[in-house]
Each structure stands twice: as structure tokens, then as C-alpha cells.
C-alpha atoms as a PDB file:
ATOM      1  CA  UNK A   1     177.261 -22.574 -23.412  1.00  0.00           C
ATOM      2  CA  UNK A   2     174.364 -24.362 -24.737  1.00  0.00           C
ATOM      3  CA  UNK A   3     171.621 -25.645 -22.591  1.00  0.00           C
ATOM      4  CA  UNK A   4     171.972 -29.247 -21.824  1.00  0.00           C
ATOM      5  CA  UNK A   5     176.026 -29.463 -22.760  1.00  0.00           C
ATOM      6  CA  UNK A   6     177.141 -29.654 -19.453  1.00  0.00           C
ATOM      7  CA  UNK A   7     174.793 -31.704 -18.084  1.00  0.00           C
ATOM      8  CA  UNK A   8     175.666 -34.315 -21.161  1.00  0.00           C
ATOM      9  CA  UNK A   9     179.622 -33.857 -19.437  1.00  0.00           C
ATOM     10  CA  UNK A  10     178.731 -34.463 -16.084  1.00  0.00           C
ATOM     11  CA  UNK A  11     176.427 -37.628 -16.433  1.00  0.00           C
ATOM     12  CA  UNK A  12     179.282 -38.958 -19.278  1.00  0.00           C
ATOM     13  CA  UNK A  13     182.428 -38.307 -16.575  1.00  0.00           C
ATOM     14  CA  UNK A  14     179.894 -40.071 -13.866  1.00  0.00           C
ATOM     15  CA  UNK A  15     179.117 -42.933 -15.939  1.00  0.00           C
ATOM     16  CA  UNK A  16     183.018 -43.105 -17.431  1.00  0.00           C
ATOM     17  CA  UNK A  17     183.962 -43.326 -13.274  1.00  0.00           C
ATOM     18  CA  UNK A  18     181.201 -45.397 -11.969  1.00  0.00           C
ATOM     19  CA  UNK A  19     182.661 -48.505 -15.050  1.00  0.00           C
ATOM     20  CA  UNK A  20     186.083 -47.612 -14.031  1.00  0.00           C
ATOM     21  CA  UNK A  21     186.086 -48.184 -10.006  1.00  0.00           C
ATOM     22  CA  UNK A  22     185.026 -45.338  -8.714  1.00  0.00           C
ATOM     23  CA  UNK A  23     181.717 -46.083  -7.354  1.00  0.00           C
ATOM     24  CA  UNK A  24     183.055 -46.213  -4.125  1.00  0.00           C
ATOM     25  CA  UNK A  25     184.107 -43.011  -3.973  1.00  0.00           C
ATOM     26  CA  UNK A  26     181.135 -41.515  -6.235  1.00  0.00           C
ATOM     27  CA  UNK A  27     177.956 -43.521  -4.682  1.00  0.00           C
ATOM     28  CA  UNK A  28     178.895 -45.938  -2.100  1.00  0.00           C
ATOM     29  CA  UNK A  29     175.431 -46.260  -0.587  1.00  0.00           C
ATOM     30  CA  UNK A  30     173.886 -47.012  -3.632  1.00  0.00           C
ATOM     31  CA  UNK A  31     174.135 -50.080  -5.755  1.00  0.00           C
ATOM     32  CA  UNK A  32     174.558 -50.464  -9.389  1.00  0.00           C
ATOM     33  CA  UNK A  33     170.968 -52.097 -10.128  1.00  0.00           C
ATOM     34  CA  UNK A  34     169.258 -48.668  -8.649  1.00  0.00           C
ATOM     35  CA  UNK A  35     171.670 -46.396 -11.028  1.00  0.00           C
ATOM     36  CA  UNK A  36     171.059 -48.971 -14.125  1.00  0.00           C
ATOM     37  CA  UNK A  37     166.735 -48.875 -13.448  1.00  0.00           C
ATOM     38  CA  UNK A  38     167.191 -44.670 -12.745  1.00  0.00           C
ATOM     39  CA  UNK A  39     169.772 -44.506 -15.798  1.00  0.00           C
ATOM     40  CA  UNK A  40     166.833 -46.423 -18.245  1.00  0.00           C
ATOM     41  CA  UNK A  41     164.176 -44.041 -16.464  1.00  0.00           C
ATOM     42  CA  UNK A  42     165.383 -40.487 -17.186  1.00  0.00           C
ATOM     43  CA  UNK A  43     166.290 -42.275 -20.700  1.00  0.00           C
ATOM     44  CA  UNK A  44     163.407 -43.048 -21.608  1.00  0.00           C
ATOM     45  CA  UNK A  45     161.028 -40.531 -19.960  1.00  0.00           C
ATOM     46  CA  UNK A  46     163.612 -37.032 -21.230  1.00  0.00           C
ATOM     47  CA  UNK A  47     162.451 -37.266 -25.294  1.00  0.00           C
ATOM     48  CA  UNK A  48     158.666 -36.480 -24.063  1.00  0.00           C
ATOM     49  CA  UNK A  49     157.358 -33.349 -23.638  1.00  0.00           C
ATOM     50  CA  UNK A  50     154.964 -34.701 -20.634  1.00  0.00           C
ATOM     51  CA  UNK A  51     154.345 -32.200 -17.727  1.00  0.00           C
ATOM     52  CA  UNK A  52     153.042 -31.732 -14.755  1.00  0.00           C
ATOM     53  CA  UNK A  53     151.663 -28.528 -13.227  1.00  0.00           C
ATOM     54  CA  UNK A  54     150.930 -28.951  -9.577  1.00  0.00           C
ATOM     55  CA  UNK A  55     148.537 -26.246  -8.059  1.00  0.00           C
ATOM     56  CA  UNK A  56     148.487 -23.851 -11.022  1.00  0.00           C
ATOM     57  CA  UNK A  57     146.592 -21.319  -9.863  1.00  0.00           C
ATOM     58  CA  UNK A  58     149.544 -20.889  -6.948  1.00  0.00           C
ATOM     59  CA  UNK A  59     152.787 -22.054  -8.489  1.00  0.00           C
ATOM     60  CA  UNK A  60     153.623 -21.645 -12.158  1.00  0.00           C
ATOM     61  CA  UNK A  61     155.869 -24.105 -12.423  1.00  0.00           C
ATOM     62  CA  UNK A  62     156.024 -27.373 -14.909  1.00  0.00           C
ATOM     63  CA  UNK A  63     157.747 -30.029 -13.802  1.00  0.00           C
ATOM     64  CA  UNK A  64     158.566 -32.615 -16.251  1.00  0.00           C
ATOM     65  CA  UNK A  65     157.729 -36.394 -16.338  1.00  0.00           C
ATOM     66  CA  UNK A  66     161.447 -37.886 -15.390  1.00  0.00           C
ATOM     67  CA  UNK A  67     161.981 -34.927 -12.358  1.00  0.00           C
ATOM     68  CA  UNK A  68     158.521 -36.239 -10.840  1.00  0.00           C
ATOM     69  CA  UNK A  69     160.492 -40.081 -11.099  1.00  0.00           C
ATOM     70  CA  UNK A  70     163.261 -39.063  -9.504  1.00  0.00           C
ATOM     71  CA  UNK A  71     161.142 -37.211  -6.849  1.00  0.00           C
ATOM     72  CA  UNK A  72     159.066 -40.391  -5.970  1.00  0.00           C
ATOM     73  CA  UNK A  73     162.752 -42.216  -6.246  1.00  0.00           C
ATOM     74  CA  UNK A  74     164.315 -40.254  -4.086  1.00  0.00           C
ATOM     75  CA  UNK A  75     162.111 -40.777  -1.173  1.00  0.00           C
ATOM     76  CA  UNK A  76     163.497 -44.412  -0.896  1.00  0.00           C
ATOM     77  CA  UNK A  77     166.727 -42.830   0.318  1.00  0.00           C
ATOM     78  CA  UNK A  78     165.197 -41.918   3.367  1.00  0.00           C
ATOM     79  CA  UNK A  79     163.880 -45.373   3.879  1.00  0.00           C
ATOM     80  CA  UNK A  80     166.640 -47.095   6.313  1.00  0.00           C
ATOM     81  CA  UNK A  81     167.589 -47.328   9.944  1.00  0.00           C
ATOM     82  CA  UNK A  82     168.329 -44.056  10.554  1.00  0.00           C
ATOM     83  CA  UNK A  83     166.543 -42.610  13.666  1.00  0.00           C
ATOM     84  CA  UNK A  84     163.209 -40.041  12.847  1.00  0.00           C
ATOM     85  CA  UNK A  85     165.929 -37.265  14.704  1.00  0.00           C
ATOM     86  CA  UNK A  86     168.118 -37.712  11.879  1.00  0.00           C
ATOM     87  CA  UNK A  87     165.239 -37.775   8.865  1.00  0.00           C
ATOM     88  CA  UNK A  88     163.715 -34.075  10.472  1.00  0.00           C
ATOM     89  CA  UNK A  89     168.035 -33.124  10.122  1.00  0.00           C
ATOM     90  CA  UNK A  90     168.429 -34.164   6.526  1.00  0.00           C
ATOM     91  CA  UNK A  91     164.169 -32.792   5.419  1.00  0.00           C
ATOM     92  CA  UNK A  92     165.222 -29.354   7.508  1.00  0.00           C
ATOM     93  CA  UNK A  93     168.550 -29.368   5.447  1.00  0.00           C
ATOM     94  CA  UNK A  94     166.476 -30.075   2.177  1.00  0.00           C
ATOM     95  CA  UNK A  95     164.486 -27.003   2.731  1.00  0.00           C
ATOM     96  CA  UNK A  96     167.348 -24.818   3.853  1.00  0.00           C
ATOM     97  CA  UNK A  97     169.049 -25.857   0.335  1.00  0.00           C
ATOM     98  CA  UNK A  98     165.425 -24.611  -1.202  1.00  0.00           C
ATOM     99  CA  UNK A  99     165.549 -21.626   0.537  1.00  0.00           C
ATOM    100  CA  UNK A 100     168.753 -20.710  -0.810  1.00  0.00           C
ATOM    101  CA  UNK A 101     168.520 -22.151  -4.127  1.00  0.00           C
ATOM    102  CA  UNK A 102     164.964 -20.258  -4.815  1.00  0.00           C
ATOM    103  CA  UNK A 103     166.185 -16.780  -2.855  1.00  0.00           C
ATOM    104  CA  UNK A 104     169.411 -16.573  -5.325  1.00  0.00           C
ATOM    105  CA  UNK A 105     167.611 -17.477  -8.392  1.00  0.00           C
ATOM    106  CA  UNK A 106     165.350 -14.490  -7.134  1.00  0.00           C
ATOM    107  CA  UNK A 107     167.825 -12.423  -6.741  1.00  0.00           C
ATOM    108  CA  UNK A 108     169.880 -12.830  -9.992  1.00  0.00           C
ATOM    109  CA  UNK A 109     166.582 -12.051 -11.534  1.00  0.00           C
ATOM    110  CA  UNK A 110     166.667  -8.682 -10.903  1.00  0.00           C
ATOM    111  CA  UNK A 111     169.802  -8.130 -12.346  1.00  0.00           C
ATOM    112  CA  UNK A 112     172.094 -10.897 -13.115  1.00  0.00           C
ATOM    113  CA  UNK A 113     176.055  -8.930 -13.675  1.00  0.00           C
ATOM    114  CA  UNK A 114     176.775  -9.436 -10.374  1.00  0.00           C
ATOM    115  CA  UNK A 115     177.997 -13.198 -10.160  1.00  0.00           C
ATOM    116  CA  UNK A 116     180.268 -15.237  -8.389  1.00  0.00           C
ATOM    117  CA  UNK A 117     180.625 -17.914 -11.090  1.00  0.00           C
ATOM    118  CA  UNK A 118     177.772 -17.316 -13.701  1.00  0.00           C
ATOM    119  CA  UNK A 119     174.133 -16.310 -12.501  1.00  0.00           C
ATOM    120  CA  UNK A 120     173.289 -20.230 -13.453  1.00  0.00           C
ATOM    121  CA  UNK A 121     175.962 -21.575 -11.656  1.00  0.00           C
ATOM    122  CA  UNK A 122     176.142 -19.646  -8.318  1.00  0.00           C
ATOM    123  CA  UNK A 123     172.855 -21.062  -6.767  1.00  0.00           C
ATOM    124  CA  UNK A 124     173.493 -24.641  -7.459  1.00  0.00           C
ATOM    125  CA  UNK A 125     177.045 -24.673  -6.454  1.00  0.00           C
ATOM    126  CA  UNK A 126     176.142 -23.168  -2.855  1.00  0.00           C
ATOM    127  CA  UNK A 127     173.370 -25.854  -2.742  1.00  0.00           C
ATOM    128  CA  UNK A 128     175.959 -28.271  -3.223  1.00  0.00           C
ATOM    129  CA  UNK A 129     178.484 -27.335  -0.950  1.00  0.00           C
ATOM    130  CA  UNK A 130     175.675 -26.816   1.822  1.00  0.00           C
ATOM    131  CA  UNK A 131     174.439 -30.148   0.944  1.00  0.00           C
ATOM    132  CA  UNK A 132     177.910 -31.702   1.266  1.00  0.00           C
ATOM    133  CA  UNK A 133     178.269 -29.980   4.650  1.00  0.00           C
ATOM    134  CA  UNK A 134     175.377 -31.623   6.046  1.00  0.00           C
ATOM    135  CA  UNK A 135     175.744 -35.130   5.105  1.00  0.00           C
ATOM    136  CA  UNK A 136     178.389 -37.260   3.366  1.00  0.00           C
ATOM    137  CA  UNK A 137     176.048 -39.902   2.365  1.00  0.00           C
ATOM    138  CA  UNK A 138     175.694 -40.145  -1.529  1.00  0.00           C
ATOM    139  CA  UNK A 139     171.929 -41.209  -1.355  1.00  0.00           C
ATOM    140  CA  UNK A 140     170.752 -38.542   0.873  1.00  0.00           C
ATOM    141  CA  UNK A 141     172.668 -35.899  -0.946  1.00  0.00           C
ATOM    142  CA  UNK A 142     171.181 -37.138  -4.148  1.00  0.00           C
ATOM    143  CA  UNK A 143     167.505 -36.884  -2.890  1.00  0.00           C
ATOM    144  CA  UNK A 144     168.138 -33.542  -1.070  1.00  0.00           C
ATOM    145  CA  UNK A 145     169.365 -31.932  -3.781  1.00  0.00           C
ATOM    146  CA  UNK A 146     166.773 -33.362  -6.131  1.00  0.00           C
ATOM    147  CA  UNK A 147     164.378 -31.947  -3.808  1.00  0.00           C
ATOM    148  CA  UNK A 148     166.087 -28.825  -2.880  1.00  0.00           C
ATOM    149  CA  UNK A 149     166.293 -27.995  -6.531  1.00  0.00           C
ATOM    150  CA  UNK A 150     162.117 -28.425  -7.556  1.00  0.00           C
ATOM    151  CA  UNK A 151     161.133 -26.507  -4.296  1.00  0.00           C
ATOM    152  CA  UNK A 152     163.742 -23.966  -4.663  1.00  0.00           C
ATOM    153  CA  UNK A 153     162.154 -23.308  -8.037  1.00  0.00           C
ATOM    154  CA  UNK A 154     159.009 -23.591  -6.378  1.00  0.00           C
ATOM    155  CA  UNK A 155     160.026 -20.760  -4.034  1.00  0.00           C
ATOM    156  CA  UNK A 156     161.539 -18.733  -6.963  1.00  0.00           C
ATOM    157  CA  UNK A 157     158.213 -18.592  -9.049  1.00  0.00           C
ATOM    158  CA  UNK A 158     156.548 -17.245  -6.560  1.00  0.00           C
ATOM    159  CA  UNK A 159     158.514 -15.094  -5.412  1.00  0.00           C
ATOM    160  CA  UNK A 160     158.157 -13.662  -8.945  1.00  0.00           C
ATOM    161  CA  UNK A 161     154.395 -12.961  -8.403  1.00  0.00           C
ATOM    162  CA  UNK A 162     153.322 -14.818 -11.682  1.00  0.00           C
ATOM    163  CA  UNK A 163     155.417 -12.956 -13.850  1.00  0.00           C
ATOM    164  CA  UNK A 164     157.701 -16.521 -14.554  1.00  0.00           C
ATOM    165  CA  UNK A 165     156.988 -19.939 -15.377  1.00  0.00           C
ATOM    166  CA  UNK A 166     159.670 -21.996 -13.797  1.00  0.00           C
ATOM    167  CA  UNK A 167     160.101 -25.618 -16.168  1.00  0.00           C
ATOM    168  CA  UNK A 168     161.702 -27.759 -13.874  1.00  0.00           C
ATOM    169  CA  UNK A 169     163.348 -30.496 -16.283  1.00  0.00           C
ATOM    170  CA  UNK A 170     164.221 -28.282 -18.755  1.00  0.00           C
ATOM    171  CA  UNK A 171     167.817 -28.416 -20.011  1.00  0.00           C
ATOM    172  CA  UNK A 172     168.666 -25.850 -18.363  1.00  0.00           C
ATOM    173  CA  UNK A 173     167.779 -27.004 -14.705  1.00  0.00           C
ATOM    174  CA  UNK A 174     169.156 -30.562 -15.596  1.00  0.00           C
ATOM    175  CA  UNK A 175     172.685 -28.151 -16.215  1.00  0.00           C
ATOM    176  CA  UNK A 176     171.734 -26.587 -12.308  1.00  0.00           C
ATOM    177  CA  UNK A 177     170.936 -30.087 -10.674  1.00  0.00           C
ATOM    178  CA  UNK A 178     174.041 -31.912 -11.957  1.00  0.00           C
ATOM    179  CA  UNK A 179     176.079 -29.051 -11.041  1.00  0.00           C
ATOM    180  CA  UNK A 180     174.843 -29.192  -7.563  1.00  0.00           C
ATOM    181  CA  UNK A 181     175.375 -32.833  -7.593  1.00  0.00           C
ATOM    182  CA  UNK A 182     179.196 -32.345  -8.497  1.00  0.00           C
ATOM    183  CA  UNK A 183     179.651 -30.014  -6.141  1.00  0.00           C
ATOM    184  CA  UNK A 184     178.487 -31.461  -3.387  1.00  0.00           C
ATOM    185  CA  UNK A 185     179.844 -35.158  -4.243  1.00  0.00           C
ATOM    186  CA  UNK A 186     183.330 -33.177  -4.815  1.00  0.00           C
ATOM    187  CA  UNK A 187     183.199 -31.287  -1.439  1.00  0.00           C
ATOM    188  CA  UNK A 188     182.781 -34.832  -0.127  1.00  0.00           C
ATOM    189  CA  UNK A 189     185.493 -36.045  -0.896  1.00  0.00           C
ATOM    190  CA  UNK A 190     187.645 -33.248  -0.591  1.00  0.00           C
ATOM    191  CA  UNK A 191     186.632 -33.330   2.772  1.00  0.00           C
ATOM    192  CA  UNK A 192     187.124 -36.865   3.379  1.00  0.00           C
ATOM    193  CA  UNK A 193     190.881 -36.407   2.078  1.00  0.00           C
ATOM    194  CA  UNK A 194     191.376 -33.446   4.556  1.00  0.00           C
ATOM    195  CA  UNK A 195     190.643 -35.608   6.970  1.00  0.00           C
ATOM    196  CA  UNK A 196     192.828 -38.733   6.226  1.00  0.00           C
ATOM    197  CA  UNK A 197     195.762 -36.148   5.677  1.00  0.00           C
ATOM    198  CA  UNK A 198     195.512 -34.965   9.077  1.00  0.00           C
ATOM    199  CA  UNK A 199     194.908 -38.106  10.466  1.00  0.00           C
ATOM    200  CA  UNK A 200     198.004 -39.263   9.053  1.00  0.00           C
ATOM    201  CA  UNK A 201     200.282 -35.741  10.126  1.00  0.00           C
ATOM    202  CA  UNK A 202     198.650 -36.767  13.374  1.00  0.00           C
ATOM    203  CA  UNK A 203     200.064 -39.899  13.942  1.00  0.00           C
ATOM    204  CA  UNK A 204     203.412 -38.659  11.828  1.00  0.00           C
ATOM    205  CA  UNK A 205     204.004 -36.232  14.561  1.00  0.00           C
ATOM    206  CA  UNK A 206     202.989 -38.949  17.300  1.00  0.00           C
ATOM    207  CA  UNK A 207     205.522 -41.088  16.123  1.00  0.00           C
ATOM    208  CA  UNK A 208     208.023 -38.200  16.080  1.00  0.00           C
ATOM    209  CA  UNK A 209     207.406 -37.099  19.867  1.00  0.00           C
ATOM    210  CA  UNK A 210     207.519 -40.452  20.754  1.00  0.00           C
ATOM    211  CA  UNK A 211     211.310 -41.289  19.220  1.00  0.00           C
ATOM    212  CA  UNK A 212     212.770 -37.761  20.846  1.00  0.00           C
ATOM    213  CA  UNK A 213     211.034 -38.879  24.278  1.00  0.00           C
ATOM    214  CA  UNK A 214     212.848 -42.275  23.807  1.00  0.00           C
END
């Protein structure tokens, strides 16, 4: 598959959903003037070649102009009532999907045949389940995995001792992050359904001890 076609998929099935009703299920925590300004941001910013390479002589990594926007976005999400107990939670769950993220990119390096689901798949698919594990809300899954993603590709260029240049933006990470974004957003609400299910056997079973008691 082509760089950059399933990333054109996901963010057209996301936008077809979001006009149709399903915000609430998709991105209930976040309103439809912040996805309009992002939406007109990453439009505008993806046809330039514009990037950023933070501590060269360290990292080499390039991080493109619309990732560092959605970086600097992202830390809104963690803007709210929330206590500073819960914040350390969701930044320690950030870096243990970075940890992950960078140490199976590392390791598909060396040799890439053995795959769950494709060697470009695997690691953002277990960020995304890990990041729908930790928290259900839409906005702090978004900016985890945002920033699970560029530091996990941090972690995997240096773990390559200079011998690869990670370009995070690239069509090809764009395919990782929405994956990781689907994944987790899906486990969400798989979850969620679990739960209503066995609410409701719950209280079907309640109601069935209570008419043989009677």
C-alpha cells in the first residue's frame, strides 16, 4: 500500500462520521470549532516541505511544520480541571506509549518478517490499544498519542546510533498516527459497549431472581 492511502481513508471515514452524528461517539470532549481550525491547519501547513530538526547533533529526526502544530495543540488538552495526580497519570502513560512505540520500531528494524499485522502497523496499533486502556477521553488520547508517536520516534533514532533519520510527518508516520488513533478510539468504544451489555445482563438477571423469589 502506498504511503499516505490509508491515512487519506481514515481522516475521510472520520470526517464522513463526525457530519453524520457521530461525534459523540468519535470526540465528545472536543467541539467542532477546534476540529474545523486543526482540519484548516494540517491543510494548509502538509503541501510544504518546512522542517524542523530539534537538537541535531543528538536526535536525527525532522519533524515537519503541521506535527510541531499539533504538538503545541495538543497541550491544550491537558488544560482543564483535572487534578496535577491525574496530568503525571496521563504524561507517564504518554511516555510508556513512547517507549513502546520507539522499542518496536527498533526492533522491526533489525529484521522486519516477524509481524503481528505488518511491521508498520504493529507499533501503532499497541500504542493505541494501550492508550485506550488508560483513558477514554477523546482529547487526551488524541494528544498522547500525538506525543507518544514524535518521542517514540525520538527514542527509535537513537536507538539506531545515527544510522536513521526518522521524518516525523512524513506520509508514512501520518499512516502510523491515524492508525493509532483508530485503534485506540475503537477500543473505546468497544469497551464502552462491553460495559453497557453487562450492565444490562446484570439487571436482566436481577429482574429474573427477583420474579422466581416472588
Amino acid at each position: 500500500m502506498n504511503p499516505g492511502y490509508l491515512s487519506f481513508w481514515i481522516m475521510l471515514m472520520m470526517l464522513v462520521l463526525l457530519a453524520t452524528g457521530w461525534k459523540p461517539y468519535l470526540a465528545p470532549d472536543i467541539s467542532r470549532r477546534t476540529w474545523f481550525v486543526l482540519t484548516i491547519m494540517l491543510v494548509a501547513s502538509l503541501p510544504f516541505s518546512i522542517w524542523w530538526s530539534p537538537m541535531r547533533e543528538y536526535i536525527p529526526i525532522e519533524i515537519h511544520v503541521s506535527v510541531c502544530m499539533l504538538l503545541i495543540a495538543s497541550l491544550f488538552a491537558f488544560k482543564g480541571d483535572e487534578e496535577w495526580s491525574y496530568k503525571g497519570y496521563l504524561v507517564l502513560c504518554t511516555l510508556m506509549i513512547a517507549v513502546i512505540w520507539g522499542f518496536v520500531r527498533k526492533i522491526y528494524s533489525f529484521d522486519p518478517v516477524f509481524y503481528w499485522l505488518g511491521p508498520n502497523w504493529d507499533a501503532p496499533m499497541l500504542g493505541g490499544l494501550l492508550c485506550g486502556a488508560f483513558s477514554a477521553s477523546s482529547k487526551h488520547q488524541y494528544a498522547m498519542i500525538i506525543w507518544g508517536a514524535v518521542l517514540g520516534e525520538c527514542l527509535n533514532a537513537m536507538l539506531q546510533s545515527h544510522g536513521y533519520t526518522a521524518f516525523v510527518g512524513s506520509l508514512s508516520w501520518w499512516d502510523g498516527f491515524w492508525i493509532a488513533i483508530a485503534t485506540a478510539r475503537l477500543f473505546t468504544l468497544l469497551l464502552k459497549l462491553f460495559r453497557v451489555s453487562l450492565a444490562k445482563l446484570s439487571l436482566m438477571l436481577w429482574h429474573i431472581r427477583g420474579g422466581r423469589s416472588s
